[in-house]
Each structure stands twice: as C-alpha cells, then as structure tokens.
Protein backbone atom coordinates (compact mmCIF):
# COMPACT_ATOMS: atom_id res chain seq x y z
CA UNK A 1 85.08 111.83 97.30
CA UNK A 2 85.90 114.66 95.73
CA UNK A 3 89.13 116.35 94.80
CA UNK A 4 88.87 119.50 97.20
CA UNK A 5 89.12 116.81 100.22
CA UNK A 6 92.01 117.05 102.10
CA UNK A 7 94.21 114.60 104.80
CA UNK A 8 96.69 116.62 106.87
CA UNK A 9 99.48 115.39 108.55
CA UNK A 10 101.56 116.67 111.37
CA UNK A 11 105.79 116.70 110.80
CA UNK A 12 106.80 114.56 113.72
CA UNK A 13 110.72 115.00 115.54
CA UNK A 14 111.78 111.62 113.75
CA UNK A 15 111.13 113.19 110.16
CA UNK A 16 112.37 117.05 110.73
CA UNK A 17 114.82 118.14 108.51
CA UNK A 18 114.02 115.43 105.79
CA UNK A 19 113.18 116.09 102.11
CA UNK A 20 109.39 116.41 101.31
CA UNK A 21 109.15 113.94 98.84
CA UNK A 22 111.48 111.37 100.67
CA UNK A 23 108.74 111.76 103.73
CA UNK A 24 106.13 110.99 101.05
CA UNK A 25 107.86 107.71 100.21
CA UNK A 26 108.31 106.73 103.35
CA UNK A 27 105.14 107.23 104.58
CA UNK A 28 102.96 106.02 101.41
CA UNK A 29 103.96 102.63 99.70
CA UNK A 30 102.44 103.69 96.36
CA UNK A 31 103.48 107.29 95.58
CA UNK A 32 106.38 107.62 92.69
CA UNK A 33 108.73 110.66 92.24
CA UNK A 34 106.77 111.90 89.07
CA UNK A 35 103.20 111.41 90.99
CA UNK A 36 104.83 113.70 93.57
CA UNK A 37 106.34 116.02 91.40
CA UNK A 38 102.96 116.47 89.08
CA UNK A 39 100.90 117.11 92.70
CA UNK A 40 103.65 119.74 93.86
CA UNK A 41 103.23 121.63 90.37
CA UNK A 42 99.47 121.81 90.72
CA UNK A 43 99.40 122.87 94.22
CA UNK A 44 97.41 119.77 95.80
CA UNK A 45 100.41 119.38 98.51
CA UNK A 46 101.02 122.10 100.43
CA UNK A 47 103.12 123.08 103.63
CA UNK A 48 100.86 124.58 105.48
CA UNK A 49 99.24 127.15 103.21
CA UNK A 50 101.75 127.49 100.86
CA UNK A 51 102.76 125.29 97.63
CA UNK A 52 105.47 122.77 98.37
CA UNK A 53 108.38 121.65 96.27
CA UNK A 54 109.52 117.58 96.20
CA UNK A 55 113.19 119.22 97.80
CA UNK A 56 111.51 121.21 100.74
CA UNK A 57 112.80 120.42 104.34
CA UNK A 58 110.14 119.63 106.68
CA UNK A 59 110.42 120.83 110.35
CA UNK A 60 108.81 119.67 113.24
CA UNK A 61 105.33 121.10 113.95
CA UNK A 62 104.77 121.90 110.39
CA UNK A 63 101.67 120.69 108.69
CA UNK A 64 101.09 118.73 105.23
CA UNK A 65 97.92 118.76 102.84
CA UNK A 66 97.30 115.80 100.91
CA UNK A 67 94.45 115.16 98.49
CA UNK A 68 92.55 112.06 100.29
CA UNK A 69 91.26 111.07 96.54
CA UNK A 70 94.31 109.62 95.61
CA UNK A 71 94.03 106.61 97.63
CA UNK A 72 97.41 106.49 99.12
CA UNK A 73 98.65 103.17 100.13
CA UNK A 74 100.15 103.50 103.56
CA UNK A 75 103.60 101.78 104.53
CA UNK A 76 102.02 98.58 106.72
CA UNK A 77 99.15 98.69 105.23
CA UNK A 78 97.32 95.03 104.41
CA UNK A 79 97.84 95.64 100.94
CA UNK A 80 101.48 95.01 101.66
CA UNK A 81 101.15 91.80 103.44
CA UNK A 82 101.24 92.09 106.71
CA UNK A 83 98.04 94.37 109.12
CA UNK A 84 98.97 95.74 111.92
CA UNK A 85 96.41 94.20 113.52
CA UNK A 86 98.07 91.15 112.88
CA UNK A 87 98.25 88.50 115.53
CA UNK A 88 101.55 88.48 117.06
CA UNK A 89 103.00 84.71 118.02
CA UNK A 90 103.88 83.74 121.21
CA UNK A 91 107.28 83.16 120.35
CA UNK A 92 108.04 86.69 119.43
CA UNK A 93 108.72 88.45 122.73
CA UNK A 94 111.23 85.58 123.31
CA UNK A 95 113.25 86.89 120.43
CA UNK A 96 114.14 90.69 122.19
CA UNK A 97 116.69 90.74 124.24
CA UNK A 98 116.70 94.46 124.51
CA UNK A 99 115.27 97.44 124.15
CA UNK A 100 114.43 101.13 124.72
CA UNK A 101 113.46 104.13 122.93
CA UNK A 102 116.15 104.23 120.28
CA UNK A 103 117.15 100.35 119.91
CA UNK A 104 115.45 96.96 119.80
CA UNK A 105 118.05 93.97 119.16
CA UNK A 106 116.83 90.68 118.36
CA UNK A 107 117.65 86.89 118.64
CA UNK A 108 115.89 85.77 115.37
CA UNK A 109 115.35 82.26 115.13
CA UNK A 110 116.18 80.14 111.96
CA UNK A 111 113.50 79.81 109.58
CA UNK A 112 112.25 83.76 109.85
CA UNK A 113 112.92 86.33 107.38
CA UNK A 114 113.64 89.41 108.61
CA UNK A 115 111.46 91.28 105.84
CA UNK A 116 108.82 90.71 103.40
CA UNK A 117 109.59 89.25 99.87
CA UNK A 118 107.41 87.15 97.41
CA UNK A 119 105.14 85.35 99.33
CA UNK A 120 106.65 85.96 102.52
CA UNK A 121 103.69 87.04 104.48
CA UNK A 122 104.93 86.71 107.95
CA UNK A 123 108.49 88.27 108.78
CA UNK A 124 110.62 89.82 111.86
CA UNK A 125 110.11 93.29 110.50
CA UNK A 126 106.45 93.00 110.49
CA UNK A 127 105.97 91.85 113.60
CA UNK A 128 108.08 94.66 114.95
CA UNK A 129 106.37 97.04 113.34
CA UNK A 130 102.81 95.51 114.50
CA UNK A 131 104.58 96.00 118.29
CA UNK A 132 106.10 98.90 118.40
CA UNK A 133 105.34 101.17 115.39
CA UNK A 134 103.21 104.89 116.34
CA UNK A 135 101.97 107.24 114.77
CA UNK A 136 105.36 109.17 114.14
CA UNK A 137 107.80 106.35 113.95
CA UNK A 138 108.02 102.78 112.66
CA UNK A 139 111.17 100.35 113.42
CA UNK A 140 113.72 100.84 110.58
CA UNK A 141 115.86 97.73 109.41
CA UNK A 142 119.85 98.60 109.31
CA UNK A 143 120.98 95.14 108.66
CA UNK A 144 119.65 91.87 107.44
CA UNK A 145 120.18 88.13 108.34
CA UNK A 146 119.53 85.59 105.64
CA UNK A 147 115.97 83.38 106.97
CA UNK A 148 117.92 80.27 107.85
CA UNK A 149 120.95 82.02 109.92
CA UNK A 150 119.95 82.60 113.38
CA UNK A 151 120.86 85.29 115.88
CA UNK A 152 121.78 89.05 116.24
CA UNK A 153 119.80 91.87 114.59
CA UNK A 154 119.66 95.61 115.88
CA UNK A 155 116.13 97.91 114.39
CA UNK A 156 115.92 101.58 115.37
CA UNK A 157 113.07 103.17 116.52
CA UNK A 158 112.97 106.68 114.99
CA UNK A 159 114.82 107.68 112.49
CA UNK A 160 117.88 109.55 114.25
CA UNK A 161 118.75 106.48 115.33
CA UNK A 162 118.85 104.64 112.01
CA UNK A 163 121.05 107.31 110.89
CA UNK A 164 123.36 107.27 113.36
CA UNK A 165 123.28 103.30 113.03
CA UNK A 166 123.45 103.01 109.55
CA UNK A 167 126.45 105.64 109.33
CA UNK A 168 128.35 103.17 111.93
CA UNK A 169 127.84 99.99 110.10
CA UNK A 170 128.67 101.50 106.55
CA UNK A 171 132.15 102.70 108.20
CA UNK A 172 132.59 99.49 109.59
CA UNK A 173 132.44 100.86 113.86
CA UNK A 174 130.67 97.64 114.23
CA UNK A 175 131.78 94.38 115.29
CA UNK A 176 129.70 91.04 114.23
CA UNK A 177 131.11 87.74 114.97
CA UNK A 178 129.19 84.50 113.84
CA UNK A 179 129.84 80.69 114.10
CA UNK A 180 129.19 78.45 111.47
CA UNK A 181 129.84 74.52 111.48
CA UNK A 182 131.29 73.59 107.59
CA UNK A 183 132.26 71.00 105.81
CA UNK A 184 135.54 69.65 105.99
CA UNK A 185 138.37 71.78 107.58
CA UNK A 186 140.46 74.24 106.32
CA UNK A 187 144.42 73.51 105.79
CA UNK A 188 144.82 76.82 106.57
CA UNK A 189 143.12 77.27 109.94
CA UNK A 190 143.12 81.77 110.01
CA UNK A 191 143.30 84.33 107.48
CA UNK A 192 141.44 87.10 105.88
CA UNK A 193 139.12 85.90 102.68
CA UNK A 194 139.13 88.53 99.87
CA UNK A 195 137.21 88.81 97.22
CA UNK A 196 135.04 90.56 94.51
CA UNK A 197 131.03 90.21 95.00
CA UNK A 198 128.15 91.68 93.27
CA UNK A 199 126.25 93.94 94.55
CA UNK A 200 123.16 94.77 93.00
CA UNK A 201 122.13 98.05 94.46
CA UNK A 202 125.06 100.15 92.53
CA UNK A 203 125.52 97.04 89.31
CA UNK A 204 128.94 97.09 90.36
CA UNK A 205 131.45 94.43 92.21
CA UNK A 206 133.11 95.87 95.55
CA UNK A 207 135.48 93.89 97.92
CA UNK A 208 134.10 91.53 100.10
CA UNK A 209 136.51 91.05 103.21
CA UNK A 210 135.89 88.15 106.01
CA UNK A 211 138.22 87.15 108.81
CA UNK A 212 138.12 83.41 110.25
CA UNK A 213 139.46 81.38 112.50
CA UNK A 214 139.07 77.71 112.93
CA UNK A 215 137.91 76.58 116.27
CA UNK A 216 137.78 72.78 116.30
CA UNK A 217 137.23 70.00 114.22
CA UNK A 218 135.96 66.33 113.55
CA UNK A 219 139.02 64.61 111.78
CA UNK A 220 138.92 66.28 107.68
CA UNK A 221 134.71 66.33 108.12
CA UNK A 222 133.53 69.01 109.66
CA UNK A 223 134.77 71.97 111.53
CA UNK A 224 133.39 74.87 114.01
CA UNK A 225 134.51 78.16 112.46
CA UNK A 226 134.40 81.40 113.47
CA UNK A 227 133.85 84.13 110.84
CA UNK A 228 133.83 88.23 111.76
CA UNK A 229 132.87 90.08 108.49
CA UNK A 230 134.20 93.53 107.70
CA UNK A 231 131.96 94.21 104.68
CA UNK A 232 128.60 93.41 104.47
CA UNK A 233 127.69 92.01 101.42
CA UNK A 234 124.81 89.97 100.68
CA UNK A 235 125.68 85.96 101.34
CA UNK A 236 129.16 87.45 102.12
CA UNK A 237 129.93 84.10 104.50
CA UNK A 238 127.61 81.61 102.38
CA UNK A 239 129.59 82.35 99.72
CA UNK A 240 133.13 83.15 100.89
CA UNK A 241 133.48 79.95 102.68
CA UNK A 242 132.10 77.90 99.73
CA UNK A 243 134.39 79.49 97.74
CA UNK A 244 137.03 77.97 99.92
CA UNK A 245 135.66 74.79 99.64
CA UNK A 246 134.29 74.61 102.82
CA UNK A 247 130.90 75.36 102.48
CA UNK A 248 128.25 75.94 105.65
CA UNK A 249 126.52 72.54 106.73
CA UNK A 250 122.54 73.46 105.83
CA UNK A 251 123.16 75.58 102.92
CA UNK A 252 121.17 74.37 99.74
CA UNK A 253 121.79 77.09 97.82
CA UNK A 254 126.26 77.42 98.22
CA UNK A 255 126.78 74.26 99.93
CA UNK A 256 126.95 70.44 98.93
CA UNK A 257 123.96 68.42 99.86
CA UNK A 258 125.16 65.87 101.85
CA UNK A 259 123.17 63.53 103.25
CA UNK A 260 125.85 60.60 104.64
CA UNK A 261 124.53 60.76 108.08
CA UNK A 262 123.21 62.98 111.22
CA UNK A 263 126.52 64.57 111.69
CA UNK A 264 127.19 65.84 108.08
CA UNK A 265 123.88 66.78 107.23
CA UNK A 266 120.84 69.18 108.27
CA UNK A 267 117.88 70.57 106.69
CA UNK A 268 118.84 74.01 108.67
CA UNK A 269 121.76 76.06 107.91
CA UNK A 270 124.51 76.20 110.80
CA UNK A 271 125.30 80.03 111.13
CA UNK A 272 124.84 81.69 113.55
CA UNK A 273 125.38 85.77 114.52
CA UNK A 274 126.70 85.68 118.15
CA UNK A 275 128.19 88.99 118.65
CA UNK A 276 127.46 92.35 117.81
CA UNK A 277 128.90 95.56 119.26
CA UNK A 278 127.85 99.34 118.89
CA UNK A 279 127.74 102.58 119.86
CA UNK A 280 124.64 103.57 121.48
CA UNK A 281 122.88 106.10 118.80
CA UNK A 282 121.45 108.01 122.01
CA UNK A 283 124.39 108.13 124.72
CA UNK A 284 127.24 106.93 122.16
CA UNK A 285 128.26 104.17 125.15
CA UNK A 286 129.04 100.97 123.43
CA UNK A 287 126.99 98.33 123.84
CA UNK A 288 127.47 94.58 122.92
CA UNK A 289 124.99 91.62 123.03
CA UNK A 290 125.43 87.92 123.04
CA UNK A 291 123.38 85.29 121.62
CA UNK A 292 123.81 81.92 122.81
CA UNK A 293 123.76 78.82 119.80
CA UNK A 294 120.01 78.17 118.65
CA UNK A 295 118.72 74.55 119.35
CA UNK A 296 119.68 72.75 116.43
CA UNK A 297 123.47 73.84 116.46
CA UNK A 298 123.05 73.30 120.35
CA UNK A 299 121.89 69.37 119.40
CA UNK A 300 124.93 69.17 116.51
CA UNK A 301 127.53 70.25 118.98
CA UNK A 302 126.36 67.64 121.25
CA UNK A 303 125.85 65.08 118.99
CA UNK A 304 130.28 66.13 117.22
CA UNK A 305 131.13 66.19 121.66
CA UNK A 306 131.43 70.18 121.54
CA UNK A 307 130.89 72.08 124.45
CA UNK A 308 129.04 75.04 123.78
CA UNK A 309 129.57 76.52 127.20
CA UNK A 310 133.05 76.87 126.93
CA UNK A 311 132.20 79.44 123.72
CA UNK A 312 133.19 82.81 124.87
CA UNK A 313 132.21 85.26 121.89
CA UNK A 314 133.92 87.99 123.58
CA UNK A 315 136.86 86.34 123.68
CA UNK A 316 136.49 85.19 120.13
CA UNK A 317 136.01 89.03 118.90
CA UNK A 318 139.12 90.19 120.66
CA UNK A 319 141.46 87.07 118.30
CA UNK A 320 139.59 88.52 115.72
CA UNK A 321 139.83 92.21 116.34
C-alpha cells in the first residue's frame, strides 16, 4: 500500500473543539506526540486540504487525512485485548442500573476490573465499550473501583459528559458512600482520617481525607463501617483503615490474613460502594443511585445477625454530609 493512500475521518460533536493531536491519541492506541508532530511537518495529515498543526482545534463537520500506510492501531482494537466483537456474558446487563445518552452507572460485581491491565483480558470497560461504543463516541471511565470492591461506577458516553463529570468529581460535587466490614473495632467510633498518599500520576504526596462512622459491631472482632471519601486516591480506604489498625476483612494486600474461622475471614474483600450522587452532565438535576450489598457481604451479615434491610445509604450520607 502505498504512501499516497489516504483514510479520512469525519470530526464528530463529541470531539469538536479538541486539540488535533489529543484526537489522534484518543482515537489510535499507537501514535506518539513526535510520530504526530513529524506527519504534521511533512504534510501527510491534513484538515481538509490544508496542512494541520498537533495544536489545531477540530470542529464538527471538518474532515481529517491520514496516511493508511502507517498501520494505526485503533483504541479497541484486538491488539489491545479485548474485540469488539467480543462475546458479551450474560451477567453483564445485570450490572446497569441506568442509563441514557450521556450516563451509564454500574453495579460491578467483585472479582471484575473495571479496565484492562497485564493480563487482564476481560474487564467492565471493555465490555461497555463492546455495548455501547459508535462510531463517534466510546464510554469514557471517570472513576475506578479496585477488582475485589463491589458496587457503584458512573461511564459517560461522549465526551461532554466526561468533562462535565470529571470536573465534578475533581472538585469534590460528588458524594460516594461505601460499607466495609473490618477487623476489630475502632475505640474511636467517627472522625475524619488524614493523611499523606502517593500519587503516582504527578510523583508527589497530596492529602488523602476519609470520613467514617462505625455502624455496629461483633464484641472487639469485627465491625460494619461506613466510610465517605472526599479525595480520591488510589486504595484511599484499603489503606486508611489499615493504617488505623483496622484493616478491611478480604484484603490480601493491606489487611491481616486471618483465617480463625467463617466470620473473620474471606477470600473476597468486604467493600462495598453504595451511594453515589451527581449532577446530571445533560440537565444538571442531581441524581443518586443505590446499590444494595453483593452476595457474599449479604451471607457475612447474616452469618454476624446483621440486617441488611435496615441499611439506609441515604440516611447514612446525610450523618456523613
């Protein structure tokens, strides 16, 4: 194939106004800043009929040449792990609990990732992206739950709405409430836990704030706690509670691994995202979804004589506002 082929592609509404090179990366997973910049300077990506820059704004409408020879890797392609032809498991459609054309919120289960890593072939994001992706948009993570903690996760649909989303969540407009079952129970049974955390995207520690509240407990062995995060670091729960000593029942990576008996141990973690609250990216109307406990913390609570239906997460937000 030779190097006067072409590809065009049409700007869609999701991507107007965004840089030309940022498009590039976002729609090709093998394209670096200095392969774009080196195409730009030799005119072999153009804006229509005229020479493009890596800092142009794209607009709706407008059309973009790309040299076919290159063998661009597109985002979702198999290459990366997951086809969009891939077969989609029955229990997947369970897992959405809403959606429309800006918003799809999800009740993962324990044991999924939400995204693709080292040999992690088969992930939330994927499948979303097998159901719902076209040819302009493709759902966009704003938030992430570790694989082993069950329950809330929002994806937009086009990138307005990640925007708006991800602007909301980095100013802390949104409210996330989860439960987790620990080990032992706190003297101190509310508070605020501060503290510094790494965080590897700037190589730089930031506060990592959580407030909790403990809702019941079995003697000094386990309690049911409920935690409402106002940062959003990585492990910020895993590791602020085993900081306190009281680390999450399940966790084999923070946590102690007990194994003294059904009630103290588990090979899944107990935490669980029950709550989350927004503002609508389309209508700005806030919106806020429920997730009732997952099976396994359903069984433990049974098994400690918890009653699960007298768990009112709204409630539970408002003490913790």
């Amino acid at each position: 194939m030779g190097m006067n082929k072409i590809e065009t592609r049409t700007v869609g509404p999701d991507d107007s106004g965004q840089r030309l090179d940022r498009w590039l990366r976002r729609s090709f997973g093998r394209l670096p800043q200095s392969k774009i910049e080196g195409l730009c300077r030799k005119g072999m990506i153009r804006i229509g009929d005229a020479r493009a820059k890596p800092s142009d704004r794209l607009q709706e409408g407008q059309t973009v040449r790309l040299p076919v020879s290159l063998d661009f890797a597109p985002r979702n392609h198999p290459s990366q792990g997951f086809p969009q032809s891939i077969k989609i498991p029955p229990w997947f459609q369970s897992t959405i609990l809403y959606q429309d054309s800006d918003i799809i919120v999800f009740d993962k289960p324990p044991g999924i990732a939400v995204q693709g890593g080292t040999g992690q072939r088969r992930h939330l994001a994927g499948y979303a992206s097998a159901c719902f992706a076209t040819k302009d948009s493709t759902p966009k993570l704003i938030h992430r739950l570790d694989k082993e903690t069950s329950g809330l996760l929002v994806m937009a649909r086009n990138r307005r709405a990640a925007c708006a989303l991800s602007e909301d969540f980095r100013l802390r407009r949104v409210t996330k409430l989860y439960l987790a079952i620990v080990h032992g129970c706190p003297k101190v049974t509310s508070g605020c836990i501060e503290s510094e955390m790494w965080v590897q995207e700037t190589d730089k520690t930031k506060t990592a704030f959580t407030n909790y509240e403990v809702i019941d407990g079995l003697g000094q062995k386990l309690a049911l706690v409920a935690l409402k995060p106002l940062t959003g670091r990585n492990h910020q729960l895993r590791i602020h509670l085993a900081d306190m000593g009281h680390p999450i029942v399940g966790d084999r990576q923070y946590g102690k691994r007990i194994h003294d008996g059904s009630l103290h141990s588990g090979r899944r973690m107990m935490l669980h995202a029950g709550l989350l609250e927004f503002s609508h990216p389309g209508n700005g109307e806030t919106r806020r979804f429920h997730a009732p406990l997952p099976p396994h913390m359903r069984r433990r609570f049974q098994l400690l004589g918890w009653d699960d239906k007298q768990l009112d997460f709204g409630t539970l937000a408002e003490c913790h506002a």
